[in-house]
PDB file of N, CA and C in Angstrom:
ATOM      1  N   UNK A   1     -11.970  10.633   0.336  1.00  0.00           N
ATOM      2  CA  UNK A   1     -10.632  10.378   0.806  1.00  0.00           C
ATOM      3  C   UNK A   1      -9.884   9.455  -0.156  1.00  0.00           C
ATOM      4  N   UNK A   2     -10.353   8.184  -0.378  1.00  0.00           N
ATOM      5  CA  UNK A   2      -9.942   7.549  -2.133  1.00  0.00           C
ATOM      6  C   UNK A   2      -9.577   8.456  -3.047  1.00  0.00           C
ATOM      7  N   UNK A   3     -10.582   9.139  -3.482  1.00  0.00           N
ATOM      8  CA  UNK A   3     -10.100   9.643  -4.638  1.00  0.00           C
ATOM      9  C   UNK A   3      -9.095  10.472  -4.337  1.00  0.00           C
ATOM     10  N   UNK A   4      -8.853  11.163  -3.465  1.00  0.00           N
ATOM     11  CA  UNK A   4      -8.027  12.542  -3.277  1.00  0.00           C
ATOM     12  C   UNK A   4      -6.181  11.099  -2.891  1.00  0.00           C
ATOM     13  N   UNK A   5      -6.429  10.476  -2.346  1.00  0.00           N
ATOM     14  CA  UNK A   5      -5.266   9.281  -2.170  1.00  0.00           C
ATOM     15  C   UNK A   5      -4.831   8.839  -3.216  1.00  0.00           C
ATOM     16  N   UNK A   6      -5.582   8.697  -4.689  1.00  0.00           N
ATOM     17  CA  UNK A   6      -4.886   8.170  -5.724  1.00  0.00           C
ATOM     18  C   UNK A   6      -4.670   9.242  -6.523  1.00  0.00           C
ATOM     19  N   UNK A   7      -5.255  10.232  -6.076  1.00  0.00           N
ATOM     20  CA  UNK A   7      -4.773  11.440  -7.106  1.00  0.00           C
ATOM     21  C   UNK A   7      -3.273  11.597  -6.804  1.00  0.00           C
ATOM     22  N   UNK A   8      -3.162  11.370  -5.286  1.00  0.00           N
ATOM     23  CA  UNK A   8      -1.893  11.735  -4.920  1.00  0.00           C
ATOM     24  C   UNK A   8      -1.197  10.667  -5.499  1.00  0.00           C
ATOM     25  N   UNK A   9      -1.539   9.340  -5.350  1.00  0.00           N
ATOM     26  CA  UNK A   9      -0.570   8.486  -6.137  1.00  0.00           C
ATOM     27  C   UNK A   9      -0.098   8.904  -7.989  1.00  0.00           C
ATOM     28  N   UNK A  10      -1.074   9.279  -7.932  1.00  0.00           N
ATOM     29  CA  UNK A  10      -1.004   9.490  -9.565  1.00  0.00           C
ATOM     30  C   UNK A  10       0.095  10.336  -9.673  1.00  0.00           C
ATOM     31  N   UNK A  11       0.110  11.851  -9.113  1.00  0.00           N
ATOM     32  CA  UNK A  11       0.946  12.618  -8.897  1.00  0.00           C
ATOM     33  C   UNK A  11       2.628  12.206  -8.775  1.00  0.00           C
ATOM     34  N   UNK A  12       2.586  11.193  -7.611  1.00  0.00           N
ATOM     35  CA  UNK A  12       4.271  10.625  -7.492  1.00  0.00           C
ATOM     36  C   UNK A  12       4.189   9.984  -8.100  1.00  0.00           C
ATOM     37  N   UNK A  13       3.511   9.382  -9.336  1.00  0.00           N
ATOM     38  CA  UNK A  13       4.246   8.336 -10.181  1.00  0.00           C
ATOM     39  C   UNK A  13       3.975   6.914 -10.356  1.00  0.00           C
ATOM     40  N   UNK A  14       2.845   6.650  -8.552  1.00  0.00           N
ATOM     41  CA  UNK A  14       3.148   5.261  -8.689  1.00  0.00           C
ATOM     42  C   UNK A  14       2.027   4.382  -9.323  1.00  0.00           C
ATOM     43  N   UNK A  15       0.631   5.907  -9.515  1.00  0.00           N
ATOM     44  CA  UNK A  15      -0.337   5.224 -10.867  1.00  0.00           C
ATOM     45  C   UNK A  15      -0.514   5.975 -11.889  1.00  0.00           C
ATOM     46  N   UNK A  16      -1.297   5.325 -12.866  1.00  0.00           N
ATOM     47  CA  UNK A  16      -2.114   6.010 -13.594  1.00  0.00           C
ATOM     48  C   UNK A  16      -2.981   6.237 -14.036  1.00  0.00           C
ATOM     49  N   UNK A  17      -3.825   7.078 -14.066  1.00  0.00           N
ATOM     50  CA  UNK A  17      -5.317   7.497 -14.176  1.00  0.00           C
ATOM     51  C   UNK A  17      -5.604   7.812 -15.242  1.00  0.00           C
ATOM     52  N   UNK A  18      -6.660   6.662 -16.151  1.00  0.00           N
ATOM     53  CA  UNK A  18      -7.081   7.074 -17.120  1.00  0.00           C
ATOM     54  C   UNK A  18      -8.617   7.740 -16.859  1.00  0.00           C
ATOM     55  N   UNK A  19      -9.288   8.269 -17.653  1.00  0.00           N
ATOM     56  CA  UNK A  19     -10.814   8.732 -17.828  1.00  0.00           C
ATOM     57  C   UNK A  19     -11.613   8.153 -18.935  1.00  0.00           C
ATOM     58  N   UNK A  20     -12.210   7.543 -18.831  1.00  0.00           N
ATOM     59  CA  UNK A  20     -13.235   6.853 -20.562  1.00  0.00           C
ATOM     60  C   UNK A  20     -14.092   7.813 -20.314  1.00  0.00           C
ATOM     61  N   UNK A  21     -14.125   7.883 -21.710  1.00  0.00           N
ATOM     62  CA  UNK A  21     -15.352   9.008 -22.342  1.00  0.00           C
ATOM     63  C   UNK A  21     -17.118   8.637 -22.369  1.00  0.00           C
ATOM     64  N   UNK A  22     -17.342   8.210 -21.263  1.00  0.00           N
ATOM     65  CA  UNK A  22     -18.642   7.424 -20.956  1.00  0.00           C
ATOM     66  C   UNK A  22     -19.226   7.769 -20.221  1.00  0.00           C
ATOM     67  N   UNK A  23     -20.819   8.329 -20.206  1.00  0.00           N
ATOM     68  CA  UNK A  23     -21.462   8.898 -19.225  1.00  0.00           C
ATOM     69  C   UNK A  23     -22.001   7.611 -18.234  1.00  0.00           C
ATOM     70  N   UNK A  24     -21.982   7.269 -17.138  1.00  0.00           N
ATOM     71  CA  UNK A  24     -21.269   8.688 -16.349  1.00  0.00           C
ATOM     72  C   UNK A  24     -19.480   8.006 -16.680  1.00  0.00           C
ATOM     73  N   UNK A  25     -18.394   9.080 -16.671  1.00  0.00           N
ATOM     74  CA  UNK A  25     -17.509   9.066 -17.184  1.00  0.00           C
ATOM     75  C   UNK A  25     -16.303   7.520 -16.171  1.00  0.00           C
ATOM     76  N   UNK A  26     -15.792   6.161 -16.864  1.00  0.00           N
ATOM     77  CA  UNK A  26     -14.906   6.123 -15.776  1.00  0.00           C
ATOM     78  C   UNK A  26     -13.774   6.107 -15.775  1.00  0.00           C
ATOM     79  N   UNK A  27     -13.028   5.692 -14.289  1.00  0.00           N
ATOM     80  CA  UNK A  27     -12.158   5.981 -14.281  1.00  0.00           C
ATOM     81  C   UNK A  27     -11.422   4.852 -13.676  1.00  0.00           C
ATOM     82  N   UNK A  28     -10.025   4.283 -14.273  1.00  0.00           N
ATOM     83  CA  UNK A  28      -9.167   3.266 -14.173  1.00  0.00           C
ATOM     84  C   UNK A  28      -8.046   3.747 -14.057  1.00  0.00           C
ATOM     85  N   UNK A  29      -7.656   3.140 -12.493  1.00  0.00           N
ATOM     86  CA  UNK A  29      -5.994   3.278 -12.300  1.00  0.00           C
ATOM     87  C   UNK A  29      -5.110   2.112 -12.268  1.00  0.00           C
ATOM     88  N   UNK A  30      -4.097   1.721 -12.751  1.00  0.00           N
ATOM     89  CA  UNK A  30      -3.165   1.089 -12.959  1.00  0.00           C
ATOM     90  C   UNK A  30      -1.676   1.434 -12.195  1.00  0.00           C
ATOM     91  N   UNK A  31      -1.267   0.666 -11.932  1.00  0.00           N
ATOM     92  CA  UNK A  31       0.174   0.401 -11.205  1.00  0.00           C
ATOM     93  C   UNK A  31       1.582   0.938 -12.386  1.00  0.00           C
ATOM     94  N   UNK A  32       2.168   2.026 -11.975  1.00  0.00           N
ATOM     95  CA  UNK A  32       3.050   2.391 -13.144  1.00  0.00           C
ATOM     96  C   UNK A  32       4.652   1.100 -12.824  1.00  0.00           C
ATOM     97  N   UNK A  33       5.346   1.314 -13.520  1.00  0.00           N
ATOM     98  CA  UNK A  33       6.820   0.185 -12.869  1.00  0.00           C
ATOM     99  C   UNK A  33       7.186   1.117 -11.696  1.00  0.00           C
ATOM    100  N   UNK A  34       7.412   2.106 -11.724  1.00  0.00           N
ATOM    101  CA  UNK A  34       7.735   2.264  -9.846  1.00  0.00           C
ATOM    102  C   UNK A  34       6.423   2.163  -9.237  1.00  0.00           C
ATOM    103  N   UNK A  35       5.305   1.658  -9.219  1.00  0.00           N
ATOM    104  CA  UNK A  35       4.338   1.702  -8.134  1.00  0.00           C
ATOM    105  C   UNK A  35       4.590   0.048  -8.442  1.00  0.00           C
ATOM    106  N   UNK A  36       4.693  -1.087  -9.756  1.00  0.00           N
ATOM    107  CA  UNK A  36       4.954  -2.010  -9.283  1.00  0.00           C
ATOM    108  C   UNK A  36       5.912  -2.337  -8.138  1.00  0.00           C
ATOM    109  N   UNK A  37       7.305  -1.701  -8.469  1.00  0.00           N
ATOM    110  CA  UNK A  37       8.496  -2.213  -7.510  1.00  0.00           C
ATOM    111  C   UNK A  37       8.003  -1.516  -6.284  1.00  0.00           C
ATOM    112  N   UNK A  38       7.486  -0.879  -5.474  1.00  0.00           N
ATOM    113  CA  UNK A  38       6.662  -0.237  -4.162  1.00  0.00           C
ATOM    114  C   UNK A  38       6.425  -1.222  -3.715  1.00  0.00           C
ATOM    115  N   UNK A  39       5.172  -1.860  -4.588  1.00  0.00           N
ATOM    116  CA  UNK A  39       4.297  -2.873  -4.231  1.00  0.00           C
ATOM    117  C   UNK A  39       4.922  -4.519  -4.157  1.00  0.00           C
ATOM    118  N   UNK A  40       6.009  -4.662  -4.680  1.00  0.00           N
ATOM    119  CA  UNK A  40       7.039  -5.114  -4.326  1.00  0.00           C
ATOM    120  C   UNK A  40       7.210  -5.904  -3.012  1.00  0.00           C
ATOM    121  N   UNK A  41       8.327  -4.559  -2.682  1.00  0.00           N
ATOM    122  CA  UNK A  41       8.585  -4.014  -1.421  1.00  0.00           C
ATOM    123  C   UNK A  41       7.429  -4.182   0.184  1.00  0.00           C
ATOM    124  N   UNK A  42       6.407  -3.978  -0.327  1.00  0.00           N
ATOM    125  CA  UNK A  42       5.452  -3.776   0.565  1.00  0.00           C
ATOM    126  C   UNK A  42       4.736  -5.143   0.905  1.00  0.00           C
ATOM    127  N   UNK A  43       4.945  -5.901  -0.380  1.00  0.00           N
ATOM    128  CA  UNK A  43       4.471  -7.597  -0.028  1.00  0.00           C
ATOM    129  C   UNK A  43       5.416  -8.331   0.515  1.00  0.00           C
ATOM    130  N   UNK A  44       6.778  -7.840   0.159  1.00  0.00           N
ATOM    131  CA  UNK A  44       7.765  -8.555   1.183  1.00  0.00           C
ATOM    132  C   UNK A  44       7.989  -8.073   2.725  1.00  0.00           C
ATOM    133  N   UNK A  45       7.718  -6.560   2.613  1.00  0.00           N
ATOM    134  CA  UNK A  45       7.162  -6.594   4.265  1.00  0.00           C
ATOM    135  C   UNK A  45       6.289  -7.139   4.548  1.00  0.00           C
ATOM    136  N   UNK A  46       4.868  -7.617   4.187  1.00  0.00           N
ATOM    137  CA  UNK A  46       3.919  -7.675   4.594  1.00  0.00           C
ATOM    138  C   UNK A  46       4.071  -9.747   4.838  1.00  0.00           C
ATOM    139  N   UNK A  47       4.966  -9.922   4.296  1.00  0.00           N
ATOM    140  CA  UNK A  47       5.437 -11.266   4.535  1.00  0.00           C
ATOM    141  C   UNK A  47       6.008 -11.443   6.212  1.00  0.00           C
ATOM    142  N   UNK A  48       7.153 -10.534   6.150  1.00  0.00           N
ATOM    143  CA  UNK A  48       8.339 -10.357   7.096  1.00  0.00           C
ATOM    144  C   UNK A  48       7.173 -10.114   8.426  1.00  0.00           C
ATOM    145  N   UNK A  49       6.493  -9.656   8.618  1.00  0.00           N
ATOM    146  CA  UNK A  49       5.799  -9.508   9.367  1.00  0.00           C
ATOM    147  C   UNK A  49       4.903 -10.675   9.955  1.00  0.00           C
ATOM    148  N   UNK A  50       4.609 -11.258   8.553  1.00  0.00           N
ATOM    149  CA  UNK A  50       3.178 -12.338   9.129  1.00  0.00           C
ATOM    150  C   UNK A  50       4.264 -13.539   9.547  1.00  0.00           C
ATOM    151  N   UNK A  51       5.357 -13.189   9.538  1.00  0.00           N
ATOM    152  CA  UNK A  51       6.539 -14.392   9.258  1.00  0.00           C
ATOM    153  C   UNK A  51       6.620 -14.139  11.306  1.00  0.00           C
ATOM    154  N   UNK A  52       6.952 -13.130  11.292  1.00  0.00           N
ATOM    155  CA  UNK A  52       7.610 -12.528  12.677  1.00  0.00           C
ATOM    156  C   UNK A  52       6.869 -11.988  13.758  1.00  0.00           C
ATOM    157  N   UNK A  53       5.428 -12.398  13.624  1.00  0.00           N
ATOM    158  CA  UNK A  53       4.396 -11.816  14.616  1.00  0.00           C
ATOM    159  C   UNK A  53       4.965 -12.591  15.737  1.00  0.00           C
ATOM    160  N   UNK A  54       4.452 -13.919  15.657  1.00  0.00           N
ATOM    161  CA  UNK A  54       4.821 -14.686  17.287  1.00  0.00           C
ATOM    162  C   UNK A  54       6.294 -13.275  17.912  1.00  0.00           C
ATOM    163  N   UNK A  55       7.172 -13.684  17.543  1.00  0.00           N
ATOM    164  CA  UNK A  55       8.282 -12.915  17.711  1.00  0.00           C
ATOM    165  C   UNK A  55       7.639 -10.946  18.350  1.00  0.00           C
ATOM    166  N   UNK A  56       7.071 -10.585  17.735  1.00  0.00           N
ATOM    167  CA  UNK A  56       7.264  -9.393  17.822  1.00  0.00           C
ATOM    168  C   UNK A  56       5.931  -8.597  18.924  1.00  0.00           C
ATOM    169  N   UNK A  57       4.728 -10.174  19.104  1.00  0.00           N
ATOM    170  CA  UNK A  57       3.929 -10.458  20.267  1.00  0.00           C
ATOM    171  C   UNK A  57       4.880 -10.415  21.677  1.00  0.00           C
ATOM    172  N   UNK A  58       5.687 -11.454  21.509  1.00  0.00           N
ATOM    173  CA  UNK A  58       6.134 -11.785  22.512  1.00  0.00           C
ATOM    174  C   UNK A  58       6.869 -10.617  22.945  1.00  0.00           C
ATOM    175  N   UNK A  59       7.887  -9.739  22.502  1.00  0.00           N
ATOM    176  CA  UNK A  59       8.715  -8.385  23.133  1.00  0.00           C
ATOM    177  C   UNK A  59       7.609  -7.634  23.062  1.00  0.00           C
ATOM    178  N   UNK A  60       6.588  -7.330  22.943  1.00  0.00           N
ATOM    179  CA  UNK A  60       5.626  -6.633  23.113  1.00  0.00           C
ATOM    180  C   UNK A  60       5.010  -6.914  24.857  1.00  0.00           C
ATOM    181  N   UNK A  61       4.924  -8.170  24.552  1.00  0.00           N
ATOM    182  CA  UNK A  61       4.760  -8.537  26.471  1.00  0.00           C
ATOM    183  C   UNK A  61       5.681  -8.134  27.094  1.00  0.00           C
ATOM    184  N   UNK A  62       6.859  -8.769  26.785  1.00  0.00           N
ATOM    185  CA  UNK A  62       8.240  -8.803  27.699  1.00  0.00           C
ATOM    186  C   UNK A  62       8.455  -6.849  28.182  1.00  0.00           C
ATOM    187  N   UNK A  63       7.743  -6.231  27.480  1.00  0.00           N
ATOM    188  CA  UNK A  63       8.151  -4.962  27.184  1.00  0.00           C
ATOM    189  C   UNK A  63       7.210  -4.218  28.034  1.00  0.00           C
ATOM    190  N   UNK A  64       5.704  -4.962  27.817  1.00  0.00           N
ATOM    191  CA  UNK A  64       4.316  -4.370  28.675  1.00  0.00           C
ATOM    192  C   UNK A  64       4.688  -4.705  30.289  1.00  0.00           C
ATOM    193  N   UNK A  65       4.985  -6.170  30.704  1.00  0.00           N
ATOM    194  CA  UNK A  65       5.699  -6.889  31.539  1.00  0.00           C
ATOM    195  C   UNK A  65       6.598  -5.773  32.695  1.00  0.00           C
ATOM    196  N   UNK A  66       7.726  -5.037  31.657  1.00  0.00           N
ATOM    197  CA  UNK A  66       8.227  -4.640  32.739  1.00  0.00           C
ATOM    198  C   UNK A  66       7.384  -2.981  33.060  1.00  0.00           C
ATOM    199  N   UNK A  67       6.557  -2.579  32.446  1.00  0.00           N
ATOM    200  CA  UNK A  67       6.624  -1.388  32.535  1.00  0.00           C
ATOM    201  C   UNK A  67       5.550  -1.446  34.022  1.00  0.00           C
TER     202      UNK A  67
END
């Protein structure tokens, strides 16, 4: 499931997959500039979130609460 996930990344752009010529052969992926700016993006959500849990706990009750 990895591998077939970064193939797909590789595909849109946002890595890149090299191969060394080494038995057994490997293989290194790297972050292209649009998979940097993604990753970006995704740490500032991942901020916004750890920022806004209390918050987003609580309407989660208020929400379980009325149902």
């Amino acid at each position: 499931m990895l591998s077939q996930t970064l193939r797909t990344l590789d595909r849109d752009g946002l890595v890149t997959r090299t191969v060394e010529p080494t038995k057994p052969p490997q293989v290194t992926y790297a972050l292209t500039p649009l998979g940097r700016q993604g990753a970006s993006y995704l740490c500032d959500l991942i901020h916004w979130i750890g920022t806004n849990t209390p918050a987003i706990l609580e309407a989660q009750q208020r929400y379980d609460a009325e149902e």
